[in-house]
N, C-alpha and C. Protein backbone atom coordinates (compact mmCIF):
# COMPACT_ATOMS: atom_id res chain seq x y z
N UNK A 1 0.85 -1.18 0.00
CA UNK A 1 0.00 0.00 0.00
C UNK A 1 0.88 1.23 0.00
N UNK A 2 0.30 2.17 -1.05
CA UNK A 2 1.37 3.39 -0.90
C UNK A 2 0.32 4.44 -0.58
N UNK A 3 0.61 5.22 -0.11
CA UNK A 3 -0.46 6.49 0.43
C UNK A 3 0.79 7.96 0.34
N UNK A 4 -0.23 8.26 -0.67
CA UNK A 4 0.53 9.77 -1.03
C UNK A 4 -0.48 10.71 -1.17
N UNK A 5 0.59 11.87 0.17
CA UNK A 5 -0.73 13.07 0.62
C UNK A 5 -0.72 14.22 -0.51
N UNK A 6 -1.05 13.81 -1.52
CA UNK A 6 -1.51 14.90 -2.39
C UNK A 6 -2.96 14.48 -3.07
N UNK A 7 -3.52 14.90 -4.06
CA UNK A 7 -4.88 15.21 -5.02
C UNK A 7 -4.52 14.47 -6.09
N UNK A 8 -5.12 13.62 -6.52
CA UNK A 8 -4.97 12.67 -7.84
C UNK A 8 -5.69 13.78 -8.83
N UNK A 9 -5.56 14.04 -9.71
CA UNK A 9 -6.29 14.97 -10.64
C UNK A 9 -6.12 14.39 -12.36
N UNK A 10 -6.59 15.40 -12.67
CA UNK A 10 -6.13 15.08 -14.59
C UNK A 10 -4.62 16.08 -14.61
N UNK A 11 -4.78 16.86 -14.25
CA UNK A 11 -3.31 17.81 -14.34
C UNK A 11 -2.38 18.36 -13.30
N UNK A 12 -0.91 18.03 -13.20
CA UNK A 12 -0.31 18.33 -11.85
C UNK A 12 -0.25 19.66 -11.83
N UNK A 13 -0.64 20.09 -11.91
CA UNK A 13 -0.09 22.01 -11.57
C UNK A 13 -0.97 22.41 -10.65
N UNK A 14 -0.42 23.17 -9.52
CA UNK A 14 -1.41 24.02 -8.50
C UNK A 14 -1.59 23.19 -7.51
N UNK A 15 -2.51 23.13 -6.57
CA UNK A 15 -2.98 23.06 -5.44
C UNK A 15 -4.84 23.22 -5.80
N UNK A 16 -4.80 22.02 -4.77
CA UNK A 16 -6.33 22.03 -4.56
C UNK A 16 -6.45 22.45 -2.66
N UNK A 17 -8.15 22.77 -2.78
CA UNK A 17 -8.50 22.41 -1.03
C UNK A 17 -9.21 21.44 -0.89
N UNK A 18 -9.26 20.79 -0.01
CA UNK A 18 -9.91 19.51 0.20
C UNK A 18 -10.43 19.60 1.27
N UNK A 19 -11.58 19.12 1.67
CA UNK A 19 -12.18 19.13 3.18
C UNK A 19 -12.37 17.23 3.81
N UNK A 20 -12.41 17.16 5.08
CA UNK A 20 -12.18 15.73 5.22
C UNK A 20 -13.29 15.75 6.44
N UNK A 21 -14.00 14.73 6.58
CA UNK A 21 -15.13 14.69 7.53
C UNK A 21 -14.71 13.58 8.40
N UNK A 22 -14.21 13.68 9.83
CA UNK A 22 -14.33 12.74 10.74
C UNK A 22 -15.04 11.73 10.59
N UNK A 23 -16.48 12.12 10.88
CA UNK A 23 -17.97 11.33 11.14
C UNK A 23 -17.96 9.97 9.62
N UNK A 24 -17.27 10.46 8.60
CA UNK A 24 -17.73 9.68 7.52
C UNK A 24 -16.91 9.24 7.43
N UNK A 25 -16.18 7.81 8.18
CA UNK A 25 -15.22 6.38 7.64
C UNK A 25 -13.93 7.29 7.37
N UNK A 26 -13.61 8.49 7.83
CA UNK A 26 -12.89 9.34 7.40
C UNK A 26 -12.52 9.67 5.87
N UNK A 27 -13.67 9.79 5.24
CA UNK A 27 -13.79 10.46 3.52
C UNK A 27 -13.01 11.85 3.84
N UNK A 28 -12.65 12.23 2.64
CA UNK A 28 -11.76 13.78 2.18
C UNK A 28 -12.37 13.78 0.58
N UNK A 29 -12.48 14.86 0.33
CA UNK A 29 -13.04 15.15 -1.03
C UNK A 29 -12.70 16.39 -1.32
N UNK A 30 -12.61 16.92 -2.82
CA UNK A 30 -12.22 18.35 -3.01
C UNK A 30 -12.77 19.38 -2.73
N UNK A 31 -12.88 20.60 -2.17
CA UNK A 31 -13.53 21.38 -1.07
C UNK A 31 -14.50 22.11 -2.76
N UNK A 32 -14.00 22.19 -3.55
CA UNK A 32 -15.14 22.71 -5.10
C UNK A 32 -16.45 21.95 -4.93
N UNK A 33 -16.54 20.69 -4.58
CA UNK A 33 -17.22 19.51 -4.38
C UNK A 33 -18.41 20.14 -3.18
N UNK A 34 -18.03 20.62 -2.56
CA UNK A 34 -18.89 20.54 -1.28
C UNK A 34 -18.98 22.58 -1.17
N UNK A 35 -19.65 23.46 -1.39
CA UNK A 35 -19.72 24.18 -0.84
C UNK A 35 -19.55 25.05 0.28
N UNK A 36 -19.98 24.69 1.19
CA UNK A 36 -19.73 24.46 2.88
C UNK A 36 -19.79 23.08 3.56
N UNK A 37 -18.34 23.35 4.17
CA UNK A 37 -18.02 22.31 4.78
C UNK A 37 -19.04 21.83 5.91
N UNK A 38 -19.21 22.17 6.85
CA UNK A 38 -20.12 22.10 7.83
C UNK A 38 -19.58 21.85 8.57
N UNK A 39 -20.36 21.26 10.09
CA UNK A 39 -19.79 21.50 11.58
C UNK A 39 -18.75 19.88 11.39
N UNK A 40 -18.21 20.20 12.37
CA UNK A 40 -16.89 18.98 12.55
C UNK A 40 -16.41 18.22 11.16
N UNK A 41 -16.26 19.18 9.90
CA UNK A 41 -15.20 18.64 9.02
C UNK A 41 -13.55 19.83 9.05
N UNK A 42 -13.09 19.37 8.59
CA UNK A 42 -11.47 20.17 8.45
C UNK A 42 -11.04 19.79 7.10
N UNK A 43 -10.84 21.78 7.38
CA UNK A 43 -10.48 21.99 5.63
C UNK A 43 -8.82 22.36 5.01
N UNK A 44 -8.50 21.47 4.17
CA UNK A 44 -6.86 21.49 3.98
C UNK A 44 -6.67 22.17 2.54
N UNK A 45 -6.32 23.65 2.76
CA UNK A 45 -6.32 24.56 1.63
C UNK A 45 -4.63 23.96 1.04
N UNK A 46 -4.38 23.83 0.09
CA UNK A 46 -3.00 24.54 -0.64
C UNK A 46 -2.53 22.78 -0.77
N UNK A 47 -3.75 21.85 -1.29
CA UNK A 47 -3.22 20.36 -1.66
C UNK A 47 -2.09 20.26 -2.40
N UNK A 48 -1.21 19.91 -2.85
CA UNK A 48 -0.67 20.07 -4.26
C UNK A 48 -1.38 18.61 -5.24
N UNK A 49 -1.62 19.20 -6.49
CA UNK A 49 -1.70 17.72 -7.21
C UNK A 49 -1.05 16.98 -8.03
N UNK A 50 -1.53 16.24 -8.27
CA UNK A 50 -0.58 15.16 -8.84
C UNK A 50 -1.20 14.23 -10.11
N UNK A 51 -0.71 13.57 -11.06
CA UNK A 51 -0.92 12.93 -11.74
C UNK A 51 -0.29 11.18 -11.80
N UNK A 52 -1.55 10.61 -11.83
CA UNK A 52 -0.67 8.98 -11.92
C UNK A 52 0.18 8.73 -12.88
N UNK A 53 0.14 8.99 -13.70
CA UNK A 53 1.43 9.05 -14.96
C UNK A 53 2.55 10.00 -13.97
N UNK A 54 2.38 10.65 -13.39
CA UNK A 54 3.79 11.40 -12.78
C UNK A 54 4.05 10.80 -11.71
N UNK A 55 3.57 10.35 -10.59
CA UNK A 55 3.86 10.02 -9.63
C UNK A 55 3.99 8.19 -9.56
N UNK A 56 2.72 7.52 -10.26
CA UNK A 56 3.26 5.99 -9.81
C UNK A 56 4.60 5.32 -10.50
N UNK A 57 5.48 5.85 -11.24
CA UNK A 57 6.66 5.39 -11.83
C UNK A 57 7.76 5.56 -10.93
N UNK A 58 7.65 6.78 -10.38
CA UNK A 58 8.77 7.17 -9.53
C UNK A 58 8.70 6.72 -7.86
N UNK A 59 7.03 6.37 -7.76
CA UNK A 59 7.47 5.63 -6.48
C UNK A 59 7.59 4.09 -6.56
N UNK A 60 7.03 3.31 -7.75
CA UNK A 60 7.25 2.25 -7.86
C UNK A 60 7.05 1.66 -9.10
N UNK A 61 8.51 1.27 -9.65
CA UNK A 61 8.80 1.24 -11.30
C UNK A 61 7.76 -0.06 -11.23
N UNK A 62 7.44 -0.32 -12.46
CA UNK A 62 7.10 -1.87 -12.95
C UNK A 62 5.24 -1.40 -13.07
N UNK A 63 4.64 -2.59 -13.62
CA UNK A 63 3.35 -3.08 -13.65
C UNK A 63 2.71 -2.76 -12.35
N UNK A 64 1.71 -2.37 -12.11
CA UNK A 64 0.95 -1.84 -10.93
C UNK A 64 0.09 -2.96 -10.95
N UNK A 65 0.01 -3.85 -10.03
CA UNK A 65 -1.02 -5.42 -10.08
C UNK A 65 -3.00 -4.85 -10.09
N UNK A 66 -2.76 -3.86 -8.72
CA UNK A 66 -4.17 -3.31 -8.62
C UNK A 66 -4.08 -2.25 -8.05
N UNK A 67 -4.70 -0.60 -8.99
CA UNK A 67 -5.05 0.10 -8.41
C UNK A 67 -6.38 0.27 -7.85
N UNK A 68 -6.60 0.55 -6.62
CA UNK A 68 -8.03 1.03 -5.32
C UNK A 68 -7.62 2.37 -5.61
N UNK A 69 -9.29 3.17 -6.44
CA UNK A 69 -9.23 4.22 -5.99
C UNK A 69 -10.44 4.59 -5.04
N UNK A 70 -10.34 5.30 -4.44
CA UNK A 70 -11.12 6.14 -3.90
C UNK A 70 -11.12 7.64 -3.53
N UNK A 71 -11.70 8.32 -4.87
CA UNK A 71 -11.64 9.61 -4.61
C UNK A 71 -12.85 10.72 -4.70
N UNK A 72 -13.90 9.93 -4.56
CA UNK A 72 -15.15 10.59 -3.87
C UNK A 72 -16.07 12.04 -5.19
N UNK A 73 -16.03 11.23 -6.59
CA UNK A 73 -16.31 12.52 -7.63
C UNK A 73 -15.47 12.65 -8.15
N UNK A 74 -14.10 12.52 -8.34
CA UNK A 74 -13.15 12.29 -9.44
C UNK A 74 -12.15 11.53 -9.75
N UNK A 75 -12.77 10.32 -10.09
CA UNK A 75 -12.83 9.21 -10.74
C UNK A 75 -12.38 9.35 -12.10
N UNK A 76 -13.10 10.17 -13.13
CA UNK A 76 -12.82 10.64 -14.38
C UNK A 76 -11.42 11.18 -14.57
N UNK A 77 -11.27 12.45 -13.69
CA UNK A 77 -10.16 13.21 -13.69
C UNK A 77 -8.92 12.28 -13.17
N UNK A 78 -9.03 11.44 -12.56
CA UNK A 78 -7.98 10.83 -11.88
C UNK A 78 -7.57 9.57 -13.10
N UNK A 79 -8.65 8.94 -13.67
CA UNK A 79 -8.59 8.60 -14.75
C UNK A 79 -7.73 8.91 -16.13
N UNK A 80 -8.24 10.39 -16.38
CA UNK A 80 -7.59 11.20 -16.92
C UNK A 80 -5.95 11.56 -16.64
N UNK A 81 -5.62 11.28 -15.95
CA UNK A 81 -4.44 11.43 -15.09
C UNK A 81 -3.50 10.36 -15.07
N UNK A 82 -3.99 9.43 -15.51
CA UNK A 82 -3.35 8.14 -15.75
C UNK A 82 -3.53 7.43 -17.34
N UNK A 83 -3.87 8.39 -18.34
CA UNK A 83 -3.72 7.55 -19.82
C UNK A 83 -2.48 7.06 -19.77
N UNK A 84 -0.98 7.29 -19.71
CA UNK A 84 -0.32 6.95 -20.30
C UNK A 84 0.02 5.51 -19.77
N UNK A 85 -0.30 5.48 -18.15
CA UNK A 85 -0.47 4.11 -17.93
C UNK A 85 -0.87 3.18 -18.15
N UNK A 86 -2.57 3.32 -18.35
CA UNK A 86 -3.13 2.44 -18.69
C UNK A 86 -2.86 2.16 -20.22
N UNK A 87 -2.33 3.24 -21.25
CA UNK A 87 -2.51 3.15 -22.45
C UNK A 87 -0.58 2.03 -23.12
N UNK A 88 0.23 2.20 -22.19
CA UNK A 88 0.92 1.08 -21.71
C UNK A 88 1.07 -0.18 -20.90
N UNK A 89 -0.36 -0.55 -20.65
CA UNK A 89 -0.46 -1.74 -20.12
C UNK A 89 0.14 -1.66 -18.62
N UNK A 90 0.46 -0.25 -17.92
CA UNK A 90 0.96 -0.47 -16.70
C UNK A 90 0.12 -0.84 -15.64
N UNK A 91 -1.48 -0.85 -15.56
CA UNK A 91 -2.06 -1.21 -14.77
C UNK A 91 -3.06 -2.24 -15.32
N UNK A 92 -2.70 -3.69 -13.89
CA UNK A 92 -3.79 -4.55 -14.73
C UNK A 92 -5.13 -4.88 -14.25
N UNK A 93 -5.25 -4.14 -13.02
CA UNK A 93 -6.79 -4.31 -12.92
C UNK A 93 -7.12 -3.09 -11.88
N UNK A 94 -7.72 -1.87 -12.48
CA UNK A 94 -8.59 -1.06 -11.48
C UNK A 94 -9.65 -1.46 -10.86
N UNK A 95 -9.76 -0.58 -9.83
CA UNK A 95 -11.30 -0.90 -8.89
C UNK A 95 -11.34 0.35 -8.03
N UNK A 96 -12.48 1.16 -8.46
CA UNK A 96 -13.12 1.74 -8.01
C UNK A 96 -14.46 2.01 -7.62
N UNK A 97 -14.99 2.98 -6.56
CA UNK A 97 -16.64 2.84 -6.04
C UNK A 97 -17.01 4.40 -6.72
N UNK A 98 -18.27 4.28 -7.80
CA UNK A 98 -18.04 4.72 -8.65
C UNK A 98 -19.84 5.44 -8.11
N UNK A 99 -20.27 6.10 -7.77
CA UNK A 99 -21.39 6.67 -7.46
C UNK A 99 -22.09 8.10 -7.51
N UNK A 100 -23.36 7.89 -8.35
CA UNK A 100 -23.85 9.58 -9.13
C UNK A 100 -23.85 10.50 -8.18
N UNK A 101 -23.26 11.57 -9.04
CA UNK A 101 -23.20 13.08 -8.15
C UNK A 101 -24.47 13.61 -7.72
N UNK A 102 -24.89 14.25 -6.52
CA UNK A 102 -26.27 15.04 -6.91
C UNK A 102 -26.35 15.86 -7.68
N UNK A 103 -27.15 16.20 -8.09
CA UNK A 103 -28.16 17.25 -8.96
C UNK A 103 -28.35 18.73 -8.27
């Protein structure tokens, strides 16, 4: 398991904010996502992000067996963030929890 404290995105440049809710299994999601945070969440301005094409090579060369994502609404973008991997056969089986935004 590797756990890296930055923002999976489609593009590394900048910083995101992210807010993270105790009460919920401890979820974090991008603070654009949520309007107001509300009572007992904490909000982490100045994320930096990152891209899986930039970051999973350099922490661990080779074939990635299984990526787990979980990133709560960007799924796509994080997706996005990883063509060159997947489009080289570097990952061989994703799994993610994949569930509609509200309205």
């Amino acid at each position: 398991v590797v756990v890296v404290p930055k923002a999976l995105t489609s593009r590394p440049d900048g910083t995101v904010s992210m807010v993270y809710y105790p009460a919920r299994n401890g979820e974090a999601t991008l603070a654009r996502v949520h309007s107001q945070c509300g009572e007992g969440c904490v909000q982490w301005p100045g994320v930096p992000r990152v891209t899986l094409d930039l970051s999973w090579p350099a922490l661990r060369p080779g074939v990635l067996d299984v990526l787990k994502l979980s990133v709560n609404g960007e799924e796509l973008n994080t997706m996005r963030g990883a063509r060159s991997l997947l489009a080289k056969r570097q990952v061989c089986l994703v799994m993610m929890h994949v569930t509609k935004a509200p309205c």
